[in-house]
Every structure is written in structure tokens, then in C-alpha cells.
Protein backbone atom coordinates (compact mmCIF):
# COMPACT_ATOMS: atom_id res chain seq x y z
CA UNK A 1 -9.49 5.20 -29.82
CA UNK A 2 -11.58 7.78 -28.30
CA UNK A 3 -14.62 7.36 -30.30
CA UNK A 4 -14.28 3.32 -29.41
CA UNK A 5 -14.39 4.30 -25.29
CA UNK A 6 -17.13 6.71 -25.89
CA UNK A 7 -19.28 3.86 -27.42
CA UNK A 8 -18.11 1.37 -24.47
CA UNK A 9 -18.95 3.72 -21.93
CA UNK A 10 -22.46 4.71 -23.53
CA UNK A 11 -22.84 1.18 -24.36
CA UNK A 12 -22.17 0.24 -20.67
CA UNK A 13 -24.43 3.07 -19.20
CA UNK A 14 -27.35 2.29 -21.87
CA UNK A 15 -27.43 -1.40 -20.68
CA UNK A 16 -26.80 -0.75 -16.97
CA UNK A 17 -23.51 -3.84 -16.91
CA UNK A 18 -21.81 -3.85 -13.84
CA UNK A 19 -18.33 -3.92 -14.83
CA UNK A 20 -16.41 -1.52 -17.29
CA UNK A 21 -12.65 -2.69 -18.32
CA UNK A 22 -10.68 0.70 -19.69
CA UNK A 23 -7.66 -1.09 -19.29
CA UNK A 24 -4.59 0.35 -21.66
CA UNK A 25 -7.25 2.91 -23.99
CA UNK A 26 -4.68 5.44 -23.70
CA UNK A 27 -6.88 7.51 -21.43
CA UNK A 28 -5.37 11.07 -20.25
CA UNK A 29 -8.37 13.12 -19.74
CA UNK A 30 -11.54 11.23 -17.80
CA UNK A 31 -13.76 14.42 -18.25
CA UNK A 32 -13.46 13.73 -21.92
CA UNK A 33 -15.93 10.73 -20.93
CA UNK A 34 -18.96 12.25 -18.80
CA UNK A 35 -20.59 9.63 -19.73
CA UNK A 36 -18.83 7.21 -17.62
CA UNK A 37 -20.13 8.80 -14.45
CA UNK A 38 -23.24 8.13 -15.02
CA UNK A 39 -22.75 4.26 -15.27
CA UNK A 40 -24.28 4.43 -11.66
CA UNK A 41 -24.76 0.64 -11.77
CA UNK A 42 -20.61 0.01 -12.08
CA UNK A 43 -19.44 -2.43 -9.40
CA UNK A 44 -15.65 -2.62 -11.05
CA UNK A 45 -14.30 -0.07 -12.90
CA UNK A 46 -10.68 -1.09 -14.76
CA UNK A 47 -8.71 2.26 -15.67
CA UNK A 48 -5.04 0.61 -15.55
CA UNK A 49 -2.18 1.06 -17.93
CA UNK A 50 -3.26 3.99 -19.33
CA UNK A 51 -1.70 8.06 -18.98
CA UNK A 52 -4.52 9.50 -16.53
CA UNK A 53 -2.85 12.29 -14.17
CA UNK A 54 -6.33 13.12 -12.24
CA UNK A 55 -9.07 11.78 -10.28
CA UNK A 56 -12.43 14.43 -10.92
CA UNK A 57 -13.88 14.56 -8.18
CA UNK A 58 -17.54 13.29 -9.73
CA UNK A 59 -16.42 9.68 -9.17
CA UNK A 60 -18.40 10.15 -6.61
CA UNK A 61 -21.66 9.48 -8.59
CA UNK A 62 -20.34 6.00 -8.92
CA UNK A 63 -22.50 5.10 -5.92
CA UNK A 64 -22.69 1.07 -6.26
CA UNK A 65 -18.56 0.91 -7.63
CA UNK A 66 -17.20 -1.84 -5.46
CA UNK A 67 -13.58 -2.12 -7.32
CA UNK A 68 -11.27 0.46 -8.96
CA UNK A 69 -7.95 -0.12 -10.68
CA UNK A 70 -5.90 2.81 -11.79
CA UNK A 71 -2.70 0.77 -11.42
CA UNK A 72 0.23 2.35 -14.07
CA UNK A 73 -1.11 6.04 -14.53
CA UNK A 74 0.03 8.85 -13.78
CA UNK A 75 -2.16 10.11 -11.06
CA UNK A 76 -0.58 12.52 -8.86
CA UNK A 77 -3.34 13.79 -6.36
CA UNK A 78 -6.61 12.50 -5.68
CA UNK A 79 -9.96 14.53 -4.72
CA UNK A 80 -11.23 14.34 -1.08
CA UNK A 81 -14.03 13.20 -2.26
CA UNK A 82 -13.30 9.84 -3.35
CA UNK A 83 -13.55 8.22 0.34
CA UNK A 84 -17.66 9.37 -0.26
CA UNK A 85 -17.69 5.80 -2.49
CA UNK A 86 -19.34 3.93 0.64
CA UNK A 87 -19.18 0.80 -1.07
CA UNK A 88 -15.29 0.77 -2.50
CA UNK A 89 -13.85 -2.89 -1.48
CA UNK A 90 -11.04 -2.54 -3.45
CA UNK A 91 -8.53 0.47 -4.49
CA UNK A 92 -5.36 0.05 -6.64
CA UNK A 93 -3.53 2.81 -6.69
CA UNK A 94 -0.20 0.97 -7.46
CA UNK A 95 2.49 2.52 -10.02
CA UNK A 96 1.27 6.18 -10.16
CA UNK A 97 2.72 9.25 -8.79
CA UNK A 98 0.98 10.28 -5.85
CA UNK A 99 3.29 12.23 -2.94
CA UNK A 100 0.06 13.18 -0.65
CA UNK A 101 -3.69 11.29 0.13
CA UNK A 102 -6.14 13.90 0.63
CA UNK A 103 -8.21 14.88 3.60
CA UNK A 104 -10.81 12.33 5.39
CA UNK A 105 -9.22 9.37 2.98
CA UNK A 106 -9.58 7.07 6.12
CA UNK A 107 -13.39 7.46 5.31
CA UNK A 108 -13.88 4.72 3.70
CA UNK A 109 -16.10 2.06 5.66
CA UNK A 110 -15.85 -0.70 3.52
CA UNK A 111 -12.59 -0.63 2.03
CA UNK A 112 -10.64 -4.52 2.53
CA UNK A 113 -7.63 -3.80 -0.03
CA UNK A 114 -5.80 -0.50 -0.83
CA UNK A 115 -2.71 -0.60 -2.66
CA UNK A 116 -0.50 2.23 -2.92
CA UNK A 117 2.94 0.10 -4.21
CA UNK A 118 5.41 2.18 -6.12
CA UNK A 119 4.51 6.03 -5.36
CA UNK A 120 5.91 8.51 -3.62
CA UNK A 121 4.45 8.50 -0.49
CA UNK A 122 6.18 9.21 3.13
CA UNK A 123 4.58 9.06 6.38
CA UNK A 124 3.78 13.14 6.19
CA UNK A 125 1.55 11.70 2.86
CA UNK A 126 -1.06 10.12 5.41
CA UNK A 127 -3.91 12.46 6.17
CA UNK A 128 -4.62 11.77 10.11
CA UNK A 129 -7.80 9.49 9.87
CA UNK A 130 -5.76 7.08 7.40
CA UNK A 131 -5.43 4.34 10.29
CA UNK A 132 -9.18 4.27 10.51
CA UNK A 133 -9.69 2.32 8.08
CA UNK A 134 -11.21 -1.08 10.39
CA UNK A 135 -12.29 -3.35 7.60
CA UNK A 136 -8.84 -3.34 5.99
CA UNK A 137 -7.52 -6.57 5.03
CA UNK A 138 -4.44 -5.95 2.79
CA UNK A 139 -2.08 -2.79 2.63
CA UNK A 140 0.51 -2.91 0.54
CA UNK A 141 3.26 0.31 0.44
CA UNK A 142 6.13 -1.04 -1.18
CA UNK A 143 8.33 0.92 -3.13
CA UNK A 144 7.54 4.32 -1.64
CA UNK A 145 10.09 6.57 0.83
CA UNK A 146 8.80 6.06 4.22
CA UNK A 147 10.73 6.16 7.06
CA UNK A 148 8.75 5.75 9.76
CA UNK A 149 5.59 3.52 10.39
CA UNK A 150 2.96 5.88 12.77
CA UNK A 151 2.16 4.44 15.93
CA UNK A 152 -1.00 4.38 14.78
CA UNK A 153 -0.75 1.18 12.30
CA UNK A 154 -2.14 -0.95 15.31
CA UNK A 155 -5.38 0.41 14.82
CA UNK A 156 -6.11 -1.37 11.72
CA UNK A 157 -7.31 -4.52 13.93
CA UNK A 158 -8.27 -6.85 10.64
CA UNK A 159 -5.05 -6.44 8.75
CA UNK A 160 -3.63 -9.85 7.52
CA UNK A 161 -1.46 -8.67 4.67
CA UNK A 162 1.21 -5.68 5.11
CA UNK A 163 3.52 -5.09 2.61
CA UNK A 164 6.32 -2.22 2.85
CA UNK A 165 9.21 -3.76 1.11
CA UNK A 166 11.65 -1.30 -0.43
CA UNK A 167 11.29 2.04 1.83
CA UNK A 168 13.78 3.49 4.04
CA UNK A 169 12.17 2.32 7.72
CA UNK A 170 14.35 2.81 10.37
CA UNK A 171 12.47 0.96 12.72
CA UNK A 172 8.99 -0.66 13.69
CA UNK A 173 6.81 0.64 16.04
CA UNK A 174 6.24 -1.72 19.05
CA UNK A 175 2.42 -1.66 17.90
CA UNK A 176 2.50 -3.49 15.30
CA UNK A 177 2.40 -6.40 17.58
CA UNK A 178 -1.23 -5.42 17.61
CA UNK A 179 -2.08 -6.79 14.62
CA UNK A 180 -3.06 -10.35 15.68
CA UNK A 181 -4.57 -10.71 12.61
CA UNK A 182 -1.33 -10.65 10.30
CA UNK A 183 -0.68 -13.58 7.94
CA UNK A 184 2.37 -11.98 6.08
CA UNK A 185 4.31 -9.49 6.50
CA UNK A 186 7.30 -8.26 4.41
CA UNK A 187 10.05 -6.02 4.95
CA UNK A 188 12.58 -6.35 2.34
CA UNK A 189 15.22 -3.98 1.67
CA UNK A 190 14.67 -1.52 4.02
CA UNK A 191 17.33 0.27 6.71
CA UNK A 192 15.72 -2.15 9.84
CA UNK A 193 18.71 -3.49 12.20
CA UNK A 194 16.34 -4.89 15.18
CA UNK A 195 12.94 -5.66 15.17
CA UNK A 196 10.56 -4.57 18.87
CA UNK A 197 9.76 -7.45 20.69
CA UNK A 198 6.13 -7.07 20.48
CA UNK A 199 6.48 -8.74 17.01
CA UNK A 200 7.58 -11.91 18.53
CA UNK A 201 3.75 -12.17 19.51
CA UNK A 202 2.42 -11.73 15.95
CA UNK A 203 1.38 -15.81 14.40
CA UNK A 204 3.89 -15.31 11.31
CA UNK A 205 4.85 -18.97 11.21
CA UNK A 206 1.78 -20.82 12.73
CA UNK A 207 0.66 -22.46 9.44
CA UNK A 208 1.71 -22.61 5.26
CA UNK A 209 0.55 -19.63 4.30
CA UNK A 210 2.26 -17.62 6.84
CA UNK A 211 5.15 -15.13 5.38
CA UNK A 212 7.71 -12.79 7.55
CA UNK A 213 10.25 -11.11 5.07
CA UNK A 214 13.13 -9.35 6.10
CA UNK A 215 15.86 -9.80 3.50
CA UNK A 216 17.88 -6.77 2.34
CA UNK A 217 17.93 -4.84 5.67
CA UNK A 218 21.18 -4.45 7.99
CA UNK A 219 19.76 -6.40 10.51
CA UNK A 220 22.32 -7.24 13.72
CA UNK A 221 24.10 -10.49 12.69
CA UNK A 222 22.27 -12.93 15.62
CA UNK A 223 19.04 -11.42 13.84
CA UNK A 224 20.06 -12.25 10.21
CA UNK A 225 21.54 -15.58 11.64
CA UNK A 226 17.93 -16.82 12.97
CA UNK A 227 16.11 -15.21 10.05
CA UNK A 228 18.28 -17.88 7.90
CA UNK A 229 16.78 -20.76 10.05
CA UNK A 230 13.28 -19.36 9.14
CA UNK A 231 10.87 -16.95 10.93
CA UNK A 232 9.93 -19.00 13.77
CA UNK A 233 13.42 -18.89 15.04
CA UNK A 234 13.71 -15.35 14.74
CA UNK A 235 10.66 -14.45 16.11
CA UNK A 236 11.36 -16.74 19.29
CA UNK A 237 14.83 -15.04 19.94
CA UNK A 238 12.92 -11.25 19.98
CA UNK A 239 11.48 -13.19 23.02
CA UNK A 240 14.73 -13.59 24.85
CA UNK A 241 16.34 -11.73 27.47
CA UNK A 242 19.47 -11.91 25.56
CA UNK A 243 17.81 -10.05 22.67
CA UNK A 244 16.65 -7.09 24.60
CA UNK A 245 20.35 -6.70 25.87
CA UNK A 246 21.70 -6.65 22.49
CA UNK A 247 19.12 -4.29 21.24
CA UNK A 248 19.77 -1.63 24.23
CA UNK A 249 23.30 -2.34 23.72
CA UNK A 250 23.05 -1.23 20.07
CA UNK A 251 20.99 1.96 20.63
CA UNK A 252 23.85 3.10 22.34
CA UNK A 253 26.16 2.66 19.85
CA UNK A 254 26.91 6.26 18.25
CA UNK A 255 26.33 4.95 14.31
CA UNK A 256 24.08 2.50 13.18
CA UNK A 257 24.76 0.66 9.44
CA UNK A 258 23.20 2.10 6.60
CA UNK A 259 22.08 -0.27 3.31
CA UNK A 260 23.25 2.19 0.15
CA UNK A 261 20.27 1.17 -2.18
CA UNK A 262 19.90 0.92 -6.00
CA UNK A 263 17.46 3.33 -7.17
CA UNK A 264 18.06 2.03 -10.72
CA UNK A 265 15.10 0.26 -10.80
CA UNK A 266 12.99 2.76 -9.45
CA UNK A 267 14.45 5.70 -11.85
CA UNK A 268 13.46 3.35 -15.05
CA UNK A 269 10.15 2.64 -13.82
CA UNK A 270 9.34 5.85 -13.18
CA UNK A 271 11.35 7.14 -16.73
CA UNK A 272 8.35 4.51 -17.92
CA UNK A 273 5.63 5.90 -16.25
CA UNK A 274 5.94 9.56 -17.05
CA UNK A 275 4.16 11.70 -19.82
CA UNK A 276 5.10 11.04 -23.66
């Protein structure tokens, strides 16, 4: 198998093709290809489903790479200097086993679509410029362990996708009404019992392709009630006085309801995704 990607990767550089698929070569080891960074002329670069647990940090000289897909490694920590690919656009990270982003990751000044689904990041895993990146378009951070969403999440201005099903978030921060550019939004099976009212100004049922999910989280029964109806319902009741009373009345209840979640699924993906 090696001796095949060795001739694809020569192949590729030798004839200066802008896209390289790697997908599921049983890959470990990318420095056993040097080759491959020096296919400067790479737009789209497909490493997924292979066994990779590393990043080098010369992926750098992949100066004109526009789209990278590592999705179902093993990757557990990434070099700084991957936000230095100016031109990224789009960054799948999903289904590895990453617990920290390094340094100055926010760097990136292109990048639209980052997905980091099914890791193990918190909110301690985002380096401080990570809310910098403006030109983002779709996040999605499903199936990781946060518990909080910074403050800071209203700074990504151009956001229309944000996806953080299955976490542990507590609660929202009221700036995520900020993102007046959000088309969905999901939620599922987290620990969320009220929602801020700052959401209530987000457009999350203006047309078809609209999407608020919240199933799976102890929400207060009026909430879970309207969220039956549909999400236009909901999101006009966090507008209500009413709401706000039941909201303050609940914050000063001494215990809040807790979701006990399977981890099944999680534990067999990740029995799937680990080293032979």
C-alpha cells in the first residue's frame, strides 16, 4: 500500500493536479511521504479514514491547499503552524482525538467551515484568538465535553450553521443572539433547562431551511411544551414577560435537573477509532 501512495503522491506532484484523495490508504506516518509536501499546487487534500496521529508541521508548504479532510484519524494535537495555510476554506477535523487547538489557530483568514464533531474538546481546548475567525460560515462541535459556550461566540458575525449537539452545556451565553446570521442551530442532548432571551431575536424559523434543535435537554416543561409546537413558538415565548419570571424563578431554585447520558455510543466509537 505504501509503494501505491508514494507513486500517487509523486504522480500528483510531477503533474502539478490540484486535488489528492488519500482517503482510507492506511496512512499512520505522513513524514513517510515528503513528497506530498511538495504538491504546492494542492487545492484539496483527502486524508480521511485512515490511522494518522500527527499533523507535521510542514503542511505549511501547502501554500494554494484550499480543503483538508482528516475526518476518522487519530490525530491528537495539531502544530501551530497550520493556521499559516492563508488560503484553507475548509477543515475537517471530525472523529479524531484532539483535547487542545494550538496557539494563534484563530489565524486563519479565510477559513468558512471547521469541523471539530466527535473529539475531546472543552472550552479550556480553545486557544484565545479562536473566536476570530470572521469569515466562518459553519462550526460544528458536536459530540465533544463542553460545558460552557465563551462569551466570545458572538464575534463570529457570518456564522449561519452552529452545531453543538451532544455536550454537557449548562447554559447559552446571552451573545449568541449576536449571530444574526444563523440559519440552524442545534442543541440536542445537552444539560440546557432555559434558553437567554437574546435568542428569541435570532431568524431560526423565518423560512424552510431554517433549523432550531433542542431535543434531549431538561428544558423547563412551558419550554419543552412550545418547542413541541415548533421553534417559532418557542422562540416567541423567550420574548415574554412571563418567561423571564419563570427563568429568575428557577435560578433560585437550589438544584437544577440533570439528563444522565449514554456514553455507549461514544465509548464504541472511540473503541473504533483507536490504534490496532
Amino acid at each position: 500500500m505504501a509503494k501505491a501512495v508514494r507513486k500517487l503522491v509523486d504522480d500528483t506532484r510531477k503533474s502539478g493536479h490540484h486535488e489528492l484523495d488519500l482517503d482510507a490508504k492506511g496512512l499512520s506516518d505522513l513524514l513517510e511521504f515528503p513528497e506530498l509536501f511538495k504538491c504546492t499546487k494542492l487545492t484539496r487534500l483527502t486524508l480521511s479514514h485512515n490511522k494518522i496521529t500527527a499533523i507535521p508541521p510542514n503542511i505549511i508548504d501547502l501554500t494554494n491547499v484550499e480543503s483538508i479532510n482528516l475526518f476518522d484519524n487519530h490525530v491528537e494535537s495539531l502544530p501551530s503552524a497550520i493556521s499559516g495555510l492563508l488560503k484553507l476554506k475548509h477543515l475537517n477535523l471530525g472523529m479524531n482525538k484532539l483535547s487542545d487547538l494550538p496557539r494563534g489557530f484563530g489565524s486563519f483568514p479565510m477559513l468558512e467551515v471547521l469541523d471539530l464533531t466527535y473529539n475531546n474538546l472543552t472550552e479550556a481546548s480553545l486557544p484565545s484568538n479562536f473566536f476570530l475567525l470572521s469569515q466562518l460560515r459553519a462550526l460544528y462541535m458536536g459530540d465533544n465535553e463542553f460545558t460552557r459556550l465563551p462569551k466570545e461566540i458572538g464575534n463570529l458575525s457570518n456564522l449561519q450553521i452552529l452545531v453543538l449537539r451532544d455536550n454537557e452545556l449548562e447554559e447559552l451565553p446571552a451573545e449568541i443572539g449576536k449571530l444574526t446570521k444563523l440559519k440552524e442551530l442545534h442543541l440536542q442532548c445537552n444539560q440546557l433547562t432555559f434558553f437567554p432571551t437574546e435568542l428569541a431575536g435570532l431568524a431560526l424559523y423565518d423560512t424552510s431551511k431554517s433549523v432550531l434543535k433542542a431535543e434531549g435537554n431538561p428544558l423547563l416543561p412551558e419550554l419543552q411544551q412550545k418547542l413541541k409546537i415548533g421553534p417559532k413558538h418557542m422562540l416567541e415565548f423567550l420574548r415574554s414577560s412571563g418567561y423571564s419570571l419563570l427563568v429568575n424563578h428557577f435560578k433560585a431554585a437550589p438544584d437544577r435537573p440533570v439528563v444522565e447520558k449514554d456514553k455507549t455510543l461514544k465509548k464504541s466509537r472511540m473503541k473504533k477509532n483507536s490504534p490496532d
